[in-house]
Protein backbone atom coordinates (compact mmCIF):
# COMPACT_ATOMS: atom_id res chain seq x y z
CA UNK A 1 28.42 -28.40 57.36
CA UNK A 2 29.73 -26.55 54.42
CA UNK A 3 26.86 -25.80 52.49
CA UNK A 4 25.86 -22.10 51.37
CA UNK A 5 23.69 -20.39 49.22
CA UNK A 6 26.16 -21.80 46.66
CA UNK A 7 27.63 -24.68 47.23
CA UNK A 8 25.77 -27.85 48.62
CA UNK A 9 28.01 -30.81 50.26
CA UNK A 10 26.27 -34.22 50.12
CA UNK A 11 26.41 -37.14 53.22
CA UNK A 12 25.06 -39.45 51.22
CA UNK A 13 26.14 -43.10 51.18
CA UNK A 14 25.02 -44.12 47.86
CA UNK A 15 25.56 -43.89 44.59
CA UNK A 16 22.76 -42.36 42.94
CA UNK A 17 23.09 -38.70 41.13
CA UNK A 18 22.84 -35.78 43.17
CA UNK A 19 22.01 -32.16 42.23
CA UNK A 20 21.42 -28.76 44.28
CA UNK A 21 20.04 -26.58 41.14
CA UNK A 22 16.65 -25.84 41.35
CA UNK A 23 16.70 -25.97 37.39
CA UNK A 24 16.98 -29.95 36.77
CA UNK A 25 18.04 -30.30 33.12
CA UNK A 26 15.72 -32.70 30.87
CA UNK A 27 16.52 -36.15 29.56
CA UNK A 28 17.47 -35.01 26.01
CA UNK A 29 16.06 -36.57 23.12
CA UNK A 30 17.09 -38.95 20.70
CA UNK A 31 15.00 -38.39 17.40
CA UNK A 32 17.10 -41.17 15.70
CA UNK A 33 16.24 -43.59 17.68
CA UNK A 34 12.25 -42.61 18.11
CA UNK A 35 11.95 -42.36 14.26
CA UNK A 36 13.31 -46.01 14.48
CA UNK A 37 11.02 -47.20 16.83
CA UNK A 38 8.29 -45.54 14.77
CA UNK A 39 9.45 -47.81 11.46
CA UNK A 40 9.46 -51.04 13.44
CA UNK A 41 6.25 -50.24 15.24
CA UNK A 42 4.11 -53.30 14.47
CA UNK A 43 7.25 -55.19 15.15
CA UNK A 44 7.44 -53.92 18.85
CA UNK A 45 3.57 -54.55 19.40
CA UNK A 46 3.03 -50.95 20.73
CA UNK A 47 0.37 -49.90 18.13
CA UNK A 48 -2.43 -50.13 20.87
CA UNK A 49 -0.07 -47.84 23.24
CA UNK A 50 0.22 -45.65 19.68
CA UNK A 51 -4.00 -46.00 19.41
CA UNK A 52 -4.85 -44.95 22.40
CA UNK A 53 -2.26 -42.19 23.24
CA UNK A 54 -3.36 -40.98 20.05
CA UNK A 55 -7.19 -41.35 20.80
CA UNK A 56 -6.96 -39.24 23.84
CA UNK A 57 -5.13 -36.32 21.95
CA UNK A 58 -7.67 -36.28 19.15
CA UNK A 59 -10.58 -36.10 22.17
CA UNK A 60 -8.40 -33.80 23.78
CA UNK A 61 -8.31 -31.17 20.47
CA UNK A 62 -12.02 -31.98 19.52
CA UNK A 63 -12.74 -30.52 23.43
CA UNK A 64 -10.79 -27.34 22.50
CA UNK A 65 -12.26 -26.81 19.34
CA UNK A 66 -15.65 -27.43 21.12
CA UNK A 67 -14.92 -25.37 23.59
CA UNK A 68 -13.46 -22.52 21.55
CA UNK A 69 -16.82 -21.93 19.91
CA UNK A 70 -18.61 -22.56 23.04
CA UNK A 71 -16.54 -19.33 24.17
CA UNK A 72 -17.83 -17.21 21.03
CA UNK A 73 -21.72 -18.18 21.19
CA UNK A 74 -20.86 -16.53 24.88
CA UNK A 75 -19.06 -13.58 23.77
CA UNK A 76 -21.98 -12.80 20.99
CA UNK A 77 -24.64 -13.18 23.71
CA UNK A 78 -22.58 -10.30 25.80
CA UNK A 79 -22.49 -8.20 22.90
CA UNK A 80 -26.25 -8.81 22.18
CA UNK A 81 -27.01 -7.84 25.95
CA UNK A 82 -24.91 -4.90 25.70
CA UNK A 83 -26.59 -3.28 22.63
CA UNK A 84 -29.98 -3.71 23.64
CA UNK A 85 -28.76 -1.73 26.77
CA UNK A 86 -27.34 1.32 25.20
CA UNK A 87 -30.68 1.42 23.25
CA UNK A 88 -32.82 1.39 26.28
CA UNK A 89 -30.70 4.59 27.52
């Protein structure tokens, strides 16, 4: 074996890609072609992938937004509780 903290040498018998890097580099984008696909979407027939990918992040920001205030009815109750203490002393 010849591998090190380094260097990695590979057995394998097939012919698939092989890395050692714990950092695996992404598939880059191609904004070319997605604006593309975007034009011809009717054509393609993804509009209910389009609907409902879109569906979930709307839900998805209404929950944060929900949540967010949720968060600062909380934090005004603290600060309620708090200044009704440091009047009782």
């Amino acid at each position: 074996m010849n591998s090190s903290t380094e260097t990695i040498q590979c057995f394998c018998t097939h012919l698939s890609a092989f890395g050692g890097d714990f950092f695996v580099a992404s598939n880059p984008i191609d904004f070319d072609t997605v604006f593309l696909e975007f034009s011809r979407i009717s054509d393609t027939g993804n509009t209910v992938v389009l609907s409902t990918v879109s569906a979930i992040w709307l839900l998805y920001f209404l929950f944060i937004i929900l949540a967010r205030k949720a968060d600062n009815n909380d934090r005004n109750k603290v600060n309620v509780k708090l200044v009704a203490v440091m009047n009782l002393l």
